[in-house]
PDB file of N, CA and C in Angstrom:
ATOM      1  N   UNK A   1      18.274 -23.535  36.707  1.00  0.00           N
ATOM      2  CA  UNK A   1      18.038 -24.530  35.682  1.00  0.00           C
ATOM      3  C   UNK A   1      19.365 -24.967  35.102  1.00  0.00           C
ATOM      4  N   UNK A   2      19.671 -25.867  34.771  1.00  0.00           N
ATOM      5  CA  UNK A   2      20.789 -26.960  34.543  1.00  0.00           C
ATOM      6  C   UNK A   2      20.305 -26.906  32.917  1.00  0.00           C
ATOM      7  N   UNK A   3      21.353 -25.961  32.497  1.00  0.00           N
ATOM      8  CA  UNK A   3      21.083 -26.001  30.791  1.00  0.00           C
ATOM      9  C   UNK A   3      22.491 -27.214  30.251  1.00  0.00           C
ATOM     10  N   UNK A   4      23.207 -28.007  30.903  1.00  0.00           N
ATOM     11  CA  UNK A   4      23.842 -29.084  30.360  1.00  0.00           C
ATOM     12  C   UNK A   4      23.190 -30.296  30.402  1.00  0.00           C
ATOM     13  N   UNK A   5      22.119 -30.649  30.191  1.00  0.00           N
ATOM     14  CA  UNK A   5      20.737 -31.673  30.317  1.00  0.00           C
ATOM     15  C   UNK A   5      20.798 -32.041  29.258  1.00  0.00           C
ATOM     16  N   UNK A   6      21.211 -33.534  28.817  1.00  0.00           N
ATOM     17  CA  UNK A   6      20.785 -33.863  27.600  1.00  0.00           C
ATOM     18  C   UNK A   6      19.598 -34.136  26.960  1.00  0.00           C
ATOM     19  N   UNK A   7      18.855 -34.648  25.916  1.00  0.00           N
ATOM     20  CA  UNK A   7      17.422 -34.927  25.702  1.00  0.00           C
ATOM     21  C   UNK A   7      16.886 -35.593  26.400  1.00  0.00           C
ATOM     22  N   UNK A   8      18.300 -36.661  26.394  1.00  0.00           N
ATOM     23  CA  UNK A   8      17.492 -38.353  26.942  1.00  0.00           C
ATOM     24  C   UNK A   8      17.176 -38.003  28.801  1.00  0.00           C
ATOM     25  N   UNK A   9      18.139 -36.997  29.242  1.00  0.00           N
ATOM     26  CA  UNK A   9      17.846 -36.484  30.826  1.00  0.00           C
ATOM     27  C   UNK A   9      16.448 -35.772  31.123  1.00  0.00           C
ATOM     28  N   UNK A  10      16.305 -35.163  30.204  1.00  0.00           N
ATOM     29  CA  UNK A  10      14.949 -34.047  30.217  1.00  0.00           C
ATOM     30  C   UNK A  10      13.921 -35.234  29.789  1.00  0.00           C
ATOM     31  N   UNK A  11      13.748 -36.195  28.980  1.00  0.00           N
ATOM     32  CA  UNK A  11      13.109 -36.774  28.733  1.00  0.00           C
ATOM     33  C   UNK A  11      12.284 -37.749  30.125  1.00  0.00           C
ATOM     34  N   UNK A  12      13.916 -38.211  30.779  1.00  0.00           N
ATOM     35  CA  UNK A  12      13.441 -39.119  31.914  1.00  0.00           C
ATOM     36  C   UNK A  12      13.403 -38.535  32.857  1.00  0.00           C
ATOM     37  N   UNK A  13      13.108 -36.750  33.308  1.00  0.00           N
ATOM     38  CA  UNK A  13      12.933 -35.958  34.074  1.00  0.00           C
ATOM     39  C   UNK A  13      11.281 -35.705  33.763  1.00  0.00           C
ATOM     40  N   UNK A  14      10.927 -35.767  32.698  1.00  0.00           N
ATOM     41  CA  UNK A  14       9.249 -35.380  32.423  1.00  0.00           C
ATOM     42  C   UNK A  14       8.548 -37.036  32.703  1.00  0.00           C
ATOM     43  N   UNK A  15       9.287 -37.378  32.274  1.00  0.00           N
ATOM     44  CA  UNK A  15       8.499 -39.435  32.156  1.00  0.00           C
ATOM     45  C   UNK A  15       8.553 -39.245  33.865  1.00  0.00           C
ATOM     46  N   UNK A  16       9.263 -39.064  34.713  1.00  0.00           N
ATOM     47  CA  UNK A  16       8.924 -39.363  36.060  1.00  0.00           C
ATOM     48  C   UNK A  16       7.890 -37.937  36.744  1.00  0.00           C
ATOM     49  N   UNK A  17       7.663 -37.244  35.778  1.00  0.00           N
ATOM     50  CA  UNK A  17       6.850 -35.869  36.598  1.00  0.00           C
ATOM     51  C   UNK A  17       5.552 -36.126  36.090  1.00  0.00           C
ATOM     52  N   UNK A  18       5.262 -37.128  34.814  1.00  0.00           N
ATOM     53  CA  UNK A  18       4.023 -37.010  34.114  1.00  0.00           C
ATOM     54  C   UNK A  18       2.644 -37.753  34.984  1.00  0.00           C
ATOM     55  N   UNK A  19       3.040 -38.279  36.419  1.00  0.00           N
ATOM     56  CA  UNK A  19       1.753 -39.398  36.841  1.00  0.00           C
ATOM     57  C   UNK A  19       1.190 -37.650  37.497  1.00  0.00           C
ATOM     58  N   UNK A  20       2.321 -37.225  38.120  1.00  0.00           N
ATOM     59  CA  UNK A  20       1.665 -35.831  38.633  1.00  0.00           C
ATOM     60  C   UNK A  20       1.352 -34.633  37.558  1.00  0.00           C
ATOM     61  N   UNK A  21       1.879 -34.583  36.566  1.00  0.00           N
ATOM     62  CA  UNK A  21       0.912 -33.731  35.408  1.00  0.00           C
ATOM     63  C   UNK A  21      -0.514 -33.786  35.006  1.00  0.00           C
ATOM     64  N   UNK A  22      -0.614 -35.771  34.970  1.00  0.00           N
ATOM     65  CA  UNK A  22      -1.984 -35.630  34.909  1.00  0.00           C
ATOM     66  C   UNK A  22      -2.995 -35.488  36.023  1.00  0.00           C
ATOM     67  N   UNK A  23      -2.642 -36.100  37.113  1.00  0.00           N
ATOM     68  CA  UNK A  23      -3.252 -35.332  38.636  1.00  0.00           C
ATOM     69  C   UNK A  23      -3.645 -34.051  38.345  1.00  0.00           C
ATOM     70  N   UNK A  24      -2.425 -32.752  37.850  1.00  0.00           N
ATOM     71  CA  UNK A  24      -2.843 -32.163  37.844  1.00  0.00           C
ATOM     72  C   UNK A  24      -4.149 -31.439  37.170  1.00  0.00           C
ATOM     73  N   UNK A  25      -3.718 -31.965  35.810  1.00  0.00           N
ATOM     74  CA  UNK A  25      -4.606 -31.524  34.740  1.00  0.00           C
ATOM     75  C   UNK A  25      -5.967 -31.994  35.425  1.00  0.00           C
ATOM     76  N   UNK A  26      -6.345 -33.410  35.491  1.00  0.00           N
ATOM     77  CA  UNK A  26      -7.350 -33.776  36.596  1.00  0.00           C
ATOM     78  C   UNK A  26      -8.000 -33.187  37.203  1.00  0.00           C
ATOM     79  N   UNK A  27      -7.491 -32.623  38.035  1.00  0.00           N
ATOM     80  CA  UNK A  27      -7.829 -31.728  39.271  1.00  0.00           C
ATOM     81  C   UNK A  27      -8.307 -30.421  38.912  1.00  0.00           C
ATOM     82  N   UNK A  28      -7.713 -29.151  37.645  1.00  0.00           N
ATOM     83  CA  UNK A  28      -7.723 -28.378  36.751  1.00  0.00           C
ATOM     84  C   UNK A  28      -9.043 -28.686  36.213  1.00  0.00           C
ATOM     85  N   UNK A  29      -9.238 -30.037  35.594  1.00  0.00           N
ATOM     86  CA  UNK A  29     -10.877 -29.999  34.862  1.00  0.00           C
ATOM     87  C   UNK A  29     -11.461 -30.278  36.465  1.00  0.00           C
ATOM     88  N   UNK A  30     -11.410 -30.748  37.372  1.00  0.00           N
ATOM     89  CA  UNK A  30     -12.476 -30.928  38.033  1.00  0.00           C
ATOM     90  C   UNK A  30     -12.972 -29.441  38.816  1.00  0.00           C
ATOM     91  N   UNK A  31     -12.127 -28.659  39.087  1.00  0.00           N
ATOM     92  CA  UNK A  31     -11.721 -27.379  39.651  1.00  0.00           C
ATOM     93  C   UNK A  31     -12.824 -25.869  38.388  1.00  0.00           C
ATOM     94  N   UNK A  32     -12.539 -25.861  37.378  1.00  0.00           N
ATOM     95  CA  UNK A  32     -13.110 -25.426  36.081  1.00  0.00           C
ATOM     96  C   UNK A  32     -14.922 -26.265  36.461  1.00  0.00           C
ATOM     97  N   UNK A  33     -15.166 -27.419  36.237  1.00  0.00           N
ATOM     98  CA  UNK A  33     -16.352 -28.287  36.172  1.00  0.00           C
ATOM     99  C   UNK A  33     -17.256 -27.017  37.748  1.00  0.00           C
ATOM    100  N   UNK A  34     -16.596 -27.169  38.407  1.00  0.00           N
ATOM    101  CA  UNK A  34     -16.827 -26.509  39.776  1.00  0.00           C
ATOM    102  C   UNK A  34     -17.278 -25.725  39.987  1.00  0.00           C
ATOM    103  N   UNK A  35     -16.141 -24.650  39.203  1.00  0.00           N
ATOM    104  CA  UNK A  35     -16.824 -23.545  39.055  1.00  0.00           C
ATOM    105  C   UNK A  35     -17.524 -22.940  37.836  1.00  0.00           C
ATOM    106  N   UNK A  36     -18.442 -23.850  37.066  1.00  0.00           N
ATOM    107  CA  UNK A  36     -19.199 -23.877  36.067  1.00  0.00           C
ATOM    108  C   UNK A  36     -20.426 -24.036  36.560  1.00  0.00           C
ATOM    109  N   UNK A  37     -20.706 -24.969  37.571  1.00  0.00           N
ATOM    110  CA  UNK A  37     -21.923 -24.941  38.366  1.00  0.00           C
ATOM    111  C   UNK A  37     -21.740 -23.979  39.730  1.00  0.00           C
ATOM    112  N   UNK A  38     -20.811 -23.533  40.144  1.00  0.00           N
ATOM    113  CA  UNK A  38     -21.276 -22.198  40.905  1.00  0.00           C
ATOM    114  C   UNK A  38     -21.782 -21.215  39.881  1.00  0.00           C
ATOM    115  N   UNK A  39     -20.849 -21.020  39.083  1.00  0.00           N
ATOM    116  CA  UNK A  39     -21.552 -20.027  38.246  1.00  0.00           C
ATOM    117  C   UNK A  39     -23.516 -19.858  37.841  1.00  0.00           C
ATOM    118  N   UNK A  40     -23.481 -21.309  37.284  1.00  0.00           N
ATOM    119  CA  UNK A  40     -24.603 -21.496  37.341  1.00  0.00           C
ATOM    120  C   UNK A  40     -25.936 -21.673  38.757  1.00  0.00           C
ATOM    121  N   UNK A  41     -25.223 -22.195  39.446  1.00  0.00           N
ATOM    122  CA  UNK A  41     -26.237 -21.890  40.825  1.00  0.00           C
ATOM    123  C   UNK A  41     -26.516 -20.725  41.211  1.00  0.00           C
ATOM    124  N   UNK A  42     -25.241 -19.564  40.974  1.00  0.00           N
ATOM    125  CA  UNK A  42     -25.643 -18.219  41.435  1.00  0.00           C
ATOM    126  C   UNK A  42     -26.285 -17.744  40.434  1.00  0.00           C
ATOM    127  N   UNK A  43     -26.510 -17.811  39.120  1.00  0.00           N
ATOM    128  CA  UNK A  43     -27.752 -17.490  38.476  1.00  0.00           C
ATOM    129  C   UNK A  43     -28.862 -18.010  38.720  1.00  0.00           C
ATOM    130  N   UNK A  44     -29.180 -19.146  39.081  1.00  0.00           N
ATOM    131  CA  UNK A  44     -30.317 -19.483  39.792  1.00  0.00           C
ATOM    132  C   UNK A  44     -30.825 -18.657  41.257  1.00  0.00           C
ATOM    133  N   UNK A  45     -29.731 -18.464  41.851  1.00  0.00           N
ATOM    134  CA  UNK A  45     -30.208 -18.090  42.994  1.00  0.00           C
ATOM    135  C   UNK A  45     -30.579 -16.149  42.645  1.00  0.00           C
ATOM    136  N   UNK A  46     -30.184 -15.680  41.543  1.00  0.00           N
ATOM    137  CA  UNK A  46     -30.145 -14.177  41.491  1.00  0.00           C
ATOM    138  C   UNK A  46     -31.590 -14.084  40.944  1.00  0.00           C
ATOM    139  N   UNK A  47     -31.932 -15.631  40.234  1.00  0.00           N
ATOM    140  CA  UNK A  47     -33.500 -15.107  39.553  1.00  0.00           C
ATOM    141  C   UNK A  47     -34.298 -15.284  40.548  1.00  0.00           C
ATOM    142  N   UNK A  48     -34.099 -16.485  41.665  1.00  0.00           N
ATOM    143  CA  UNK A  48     -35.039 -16.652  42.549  1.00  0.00           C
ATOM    144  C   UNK A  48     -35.172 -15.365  43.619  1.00  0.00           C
ATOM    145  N   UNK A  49     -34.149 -14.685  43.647  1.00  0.00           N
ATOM    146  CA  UNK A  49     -33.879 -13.482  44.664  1.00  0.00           C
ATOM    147  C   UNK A  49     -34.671 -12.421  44.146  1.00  0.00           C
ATOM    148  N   UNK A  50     -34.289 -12.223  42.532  1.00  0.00           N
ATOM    149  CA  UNK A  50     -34.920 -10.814  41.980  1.00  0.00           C
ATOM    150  C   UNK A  50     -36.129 -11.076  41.316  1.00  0.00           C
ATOM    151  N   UNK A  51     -36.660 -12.603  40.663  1.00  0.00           N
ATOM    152  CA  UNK A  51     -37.626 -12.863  40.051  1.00  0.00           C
ATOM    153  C   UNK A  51     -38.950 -13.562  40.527  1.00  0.00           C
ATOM    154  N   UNK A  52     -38.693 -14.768  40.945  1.00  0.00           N
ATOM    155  CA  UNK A  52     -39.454 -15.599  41.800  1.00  0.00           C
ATOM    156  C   UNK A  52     -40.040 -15.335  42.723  1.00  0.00           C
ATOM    157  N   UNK A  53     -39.117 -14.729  43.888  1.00  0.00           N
ATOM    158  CA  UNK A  53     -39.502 -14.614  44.704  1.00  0.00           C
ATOM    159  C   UNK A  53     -40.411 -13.254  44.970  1.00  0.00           C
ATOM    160  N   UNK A  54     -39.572 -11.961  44.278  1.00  0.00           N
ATOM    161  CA  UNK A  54     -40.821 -10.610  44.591  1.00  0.00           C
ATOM    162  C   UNK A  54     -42.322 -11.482  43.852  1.00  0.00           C
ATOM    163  N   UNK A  55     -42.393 -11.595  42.861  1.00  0.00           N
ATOM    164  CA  UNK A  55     -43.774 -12.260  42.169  1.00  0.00           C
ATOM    165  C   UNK A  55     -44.316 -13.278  42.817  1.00  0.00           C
ATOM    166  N   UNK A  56     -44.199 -13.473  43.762  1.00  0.00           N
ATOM    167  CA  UNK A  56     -44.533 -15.195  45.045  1.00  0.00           C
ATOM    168  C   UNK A  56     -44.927 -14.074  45.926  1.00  0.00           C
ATOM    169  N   UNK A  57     -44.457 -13.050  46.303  1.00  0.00           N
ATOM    170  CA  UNK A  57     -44.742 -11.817  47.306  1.00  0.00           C
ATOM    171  C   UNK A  57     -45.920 -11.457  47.218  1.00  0.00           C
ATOM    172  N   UNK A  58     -45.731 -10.867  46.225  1.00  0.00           N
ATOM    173  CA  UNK A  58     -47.090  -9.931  45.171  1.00  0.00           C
ATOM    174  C   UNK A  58     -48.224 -10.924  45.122  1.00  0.00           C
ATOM    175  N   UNK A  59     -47.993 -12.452  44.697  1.00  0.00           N
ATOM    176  CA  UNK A  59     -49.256 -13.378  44.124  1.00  0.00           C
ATOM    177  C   UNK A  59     -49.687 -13.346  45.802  1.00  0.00           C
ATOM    178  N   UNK A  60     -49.167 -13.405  46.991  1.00  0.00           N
ATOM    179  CA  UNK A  60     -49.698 -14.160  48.451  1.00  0.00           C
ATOM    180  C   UNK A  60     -50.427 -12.778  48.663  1.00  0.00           C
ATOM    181  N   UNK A  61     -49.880 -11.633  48.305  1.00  0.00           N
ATOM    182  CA  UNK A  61     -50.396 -10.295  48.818  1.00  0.00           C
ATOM    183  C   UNK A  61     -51.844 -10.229  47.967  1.00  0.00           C
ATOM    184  N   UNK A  62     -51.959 -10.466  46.924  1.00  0.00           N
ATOM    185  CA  UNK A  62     -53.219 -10.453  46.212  1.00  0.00           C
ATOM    186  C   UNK A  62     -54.352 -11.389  46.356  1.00  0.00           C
ATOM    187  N   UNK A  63     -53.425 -12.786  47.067  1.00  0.00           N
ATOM    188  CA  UNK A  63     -54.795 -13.496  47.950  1.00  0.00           C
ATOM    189  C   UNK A  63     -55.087 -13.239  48.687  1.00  0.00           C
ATOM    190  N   UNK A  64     -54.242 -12.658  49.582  1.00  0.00           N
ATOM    191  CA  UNK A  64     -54.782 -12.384  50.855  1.00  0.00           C
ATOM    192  C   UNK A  64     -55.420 -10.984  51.379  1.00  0.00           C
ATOM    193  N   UNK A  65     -55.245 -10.339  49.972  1.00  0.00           N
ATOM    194  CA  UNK A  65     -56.902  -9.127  49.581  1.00  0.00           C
ATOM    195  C   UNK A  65     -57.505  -9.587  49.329  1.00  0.00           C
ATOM    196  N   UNK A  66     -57.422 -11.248  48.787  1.00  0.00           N
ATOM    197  CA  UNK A  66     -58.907 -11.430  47.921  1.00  0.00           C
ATOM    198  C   UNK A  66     -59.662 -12.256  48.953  1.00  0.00           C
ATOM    199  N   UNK A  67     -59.066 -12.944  50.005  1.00  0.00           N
ATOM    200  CA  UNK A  67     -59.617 -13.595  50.857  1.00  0.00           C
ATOM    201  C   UNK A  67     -60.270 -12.493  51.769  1.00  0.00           C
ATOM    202  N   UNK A  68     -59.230 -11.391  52.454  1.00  0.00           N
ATOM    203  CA  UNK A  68     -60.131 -10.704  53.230  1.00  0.00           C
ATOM    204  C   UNK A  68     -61.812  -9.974  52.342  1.00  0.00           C
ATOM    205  N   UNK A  69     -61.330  -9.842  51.479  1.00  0.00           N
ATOM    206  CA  UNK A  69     -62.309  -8.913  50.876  1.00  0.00           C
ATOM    207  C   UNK A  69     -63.836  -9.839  51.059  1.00  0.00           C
ATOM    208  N   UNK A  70     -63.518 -11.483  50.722  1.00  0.00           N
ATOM    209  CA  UNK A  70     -64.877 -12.223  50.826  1.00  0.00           C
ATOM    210  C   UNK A  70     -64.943 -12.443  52.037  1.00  0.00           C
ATOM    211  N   UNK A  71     -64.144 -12.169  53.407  1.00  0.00           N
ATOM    212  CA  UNK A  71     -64.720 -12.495  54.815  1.00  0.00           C
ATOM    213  C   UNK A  71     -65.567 -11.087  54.955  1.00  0.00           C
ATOM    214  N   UNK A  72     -65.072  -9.827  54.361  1.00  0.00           N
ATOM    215  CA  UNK A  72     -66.110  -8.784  54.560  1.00  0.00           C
ATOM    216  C   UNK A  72     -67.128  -9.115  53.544  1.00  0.00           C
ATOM    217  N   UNK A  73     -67.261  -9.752  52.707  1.00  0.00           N
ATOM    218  CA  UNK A  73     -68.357 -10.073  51.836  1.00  0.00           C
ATOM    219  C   UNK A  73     -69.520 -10.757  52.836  1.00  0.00           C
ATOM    220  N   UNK A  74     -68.867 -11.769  53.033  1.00  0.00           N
ATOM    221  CA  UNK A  74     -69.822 -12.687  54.240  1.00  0.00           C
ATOM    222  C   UNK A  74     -70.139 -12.169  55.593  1.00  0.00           C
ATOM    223  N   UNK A  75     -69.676 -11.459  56.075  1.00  0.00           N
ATOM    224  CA  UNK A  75     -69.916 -10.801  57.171  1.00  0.00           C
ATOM    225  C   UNK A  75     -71.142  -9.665  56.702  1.00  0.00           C
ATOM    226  N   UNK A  76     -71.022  -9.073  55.768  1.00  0.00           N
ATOM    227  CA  UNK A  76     -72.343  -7.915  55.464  1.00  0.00           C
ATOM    228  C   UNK A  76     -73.214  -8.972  55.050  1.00  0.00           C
ATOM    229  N   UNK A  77     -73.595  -9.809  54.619  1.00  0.00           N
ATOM    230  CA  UNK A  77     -74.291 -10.786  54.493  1.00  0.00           C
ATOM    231  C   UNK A  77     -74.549 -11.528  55.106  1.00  0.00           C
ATOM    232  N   UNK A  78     -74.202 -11.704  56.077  1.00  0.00           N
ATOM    233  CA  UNK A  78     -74.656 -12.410  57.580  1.00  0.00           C
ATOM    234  C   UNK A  78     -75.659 -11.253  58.689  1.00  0.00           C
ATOM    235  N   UNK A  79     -74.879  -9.957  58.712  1.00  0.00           N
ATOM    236  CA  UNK A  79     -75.610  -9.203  59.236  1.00  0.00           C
ATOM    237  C   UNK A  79     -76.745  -8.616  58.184  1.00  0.00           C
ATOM    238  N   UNK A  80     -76.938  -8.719  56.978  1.00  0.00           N
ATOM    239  CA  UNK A  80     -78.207  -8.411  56.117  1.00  0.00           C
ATOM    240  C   UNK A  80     -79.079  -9.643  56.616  1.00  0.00           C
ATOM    241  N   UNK A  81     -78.541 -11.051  56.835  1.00  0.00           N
ATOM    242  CA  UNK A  81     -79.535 -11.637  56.998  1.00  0.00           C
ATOM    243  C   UNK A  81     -80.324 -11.802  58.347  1.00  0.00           C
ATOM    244  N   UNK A  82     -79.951 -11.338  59.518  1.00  0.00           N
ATOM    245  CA  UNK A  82     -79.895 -11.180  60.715  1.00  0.00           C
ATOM    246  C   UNK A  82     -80.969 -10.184  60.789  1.00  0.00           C
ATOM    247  N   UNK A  83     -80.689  -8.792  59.806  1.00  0.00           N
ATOM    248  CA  UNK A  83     -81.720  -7.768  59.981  1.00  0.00           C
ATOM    249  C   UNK A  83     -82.940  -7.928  59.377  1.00  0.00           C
ATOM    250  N   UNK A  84     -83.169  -9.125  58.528  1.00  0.00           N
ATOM    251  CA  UNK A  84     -84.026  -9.697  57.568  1.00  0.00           C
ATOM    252  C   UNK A  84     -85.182 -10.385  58.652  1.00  0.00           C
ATOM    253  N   UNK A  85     -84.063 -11.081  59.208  1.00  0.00           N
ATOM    254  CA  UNK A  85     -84.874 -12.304  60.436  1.00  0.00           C
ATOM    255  C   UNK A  85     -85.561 -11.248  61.652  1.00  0.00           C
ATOM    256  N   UNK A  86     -85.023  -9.967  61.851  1.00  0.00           N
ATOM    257  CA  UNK A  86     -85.146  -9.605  62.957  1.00  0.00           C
ATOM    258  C   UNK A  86     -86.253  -8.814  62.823  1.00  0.00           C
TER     259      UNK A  86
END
């Protein structure tokens, strides 16, 4: 670093660095914005993993006792009526 720099040098050393300061800064909020919605998507995806989805498991598993249970419903009732007729 060149500590014999006068103001007016440092001055027209930042005036020519500032189109790329704000690029940067730019880029910095868009970068931050970014990872504000990863953040947030992977909480979405941790409830759908640990919440949603076991309870979507469980609800299909409980129809599909409740469905078999009325095909054996109808089936003893088909053969009651069979032994009725017969």
């Amino acid at each position: 670093m060149d500590c014999s720099l006068r103001p007016e040098q440092v001055r027209g050393i930042l005036h020519a660095l500032m189109p790329e300061l704000i690029e940067l800064m730019n880029r910095e909020g868009n970068v931050r914005s970014l990872a504000r919605a990863l953040r947030q998507c992977q909480r979405q995806v941790n409830a759908l993993e640990e919440i949603v989805i076991p309870e979507l498991r469980g609800e299909r598993r409980r129809i599909e006792q409740r469905l078999e249970e009325r095909e054996r419903e109808s089936l003893f009732q088909i053969k009651r009526l069979k032994g009725r007729l017969v």
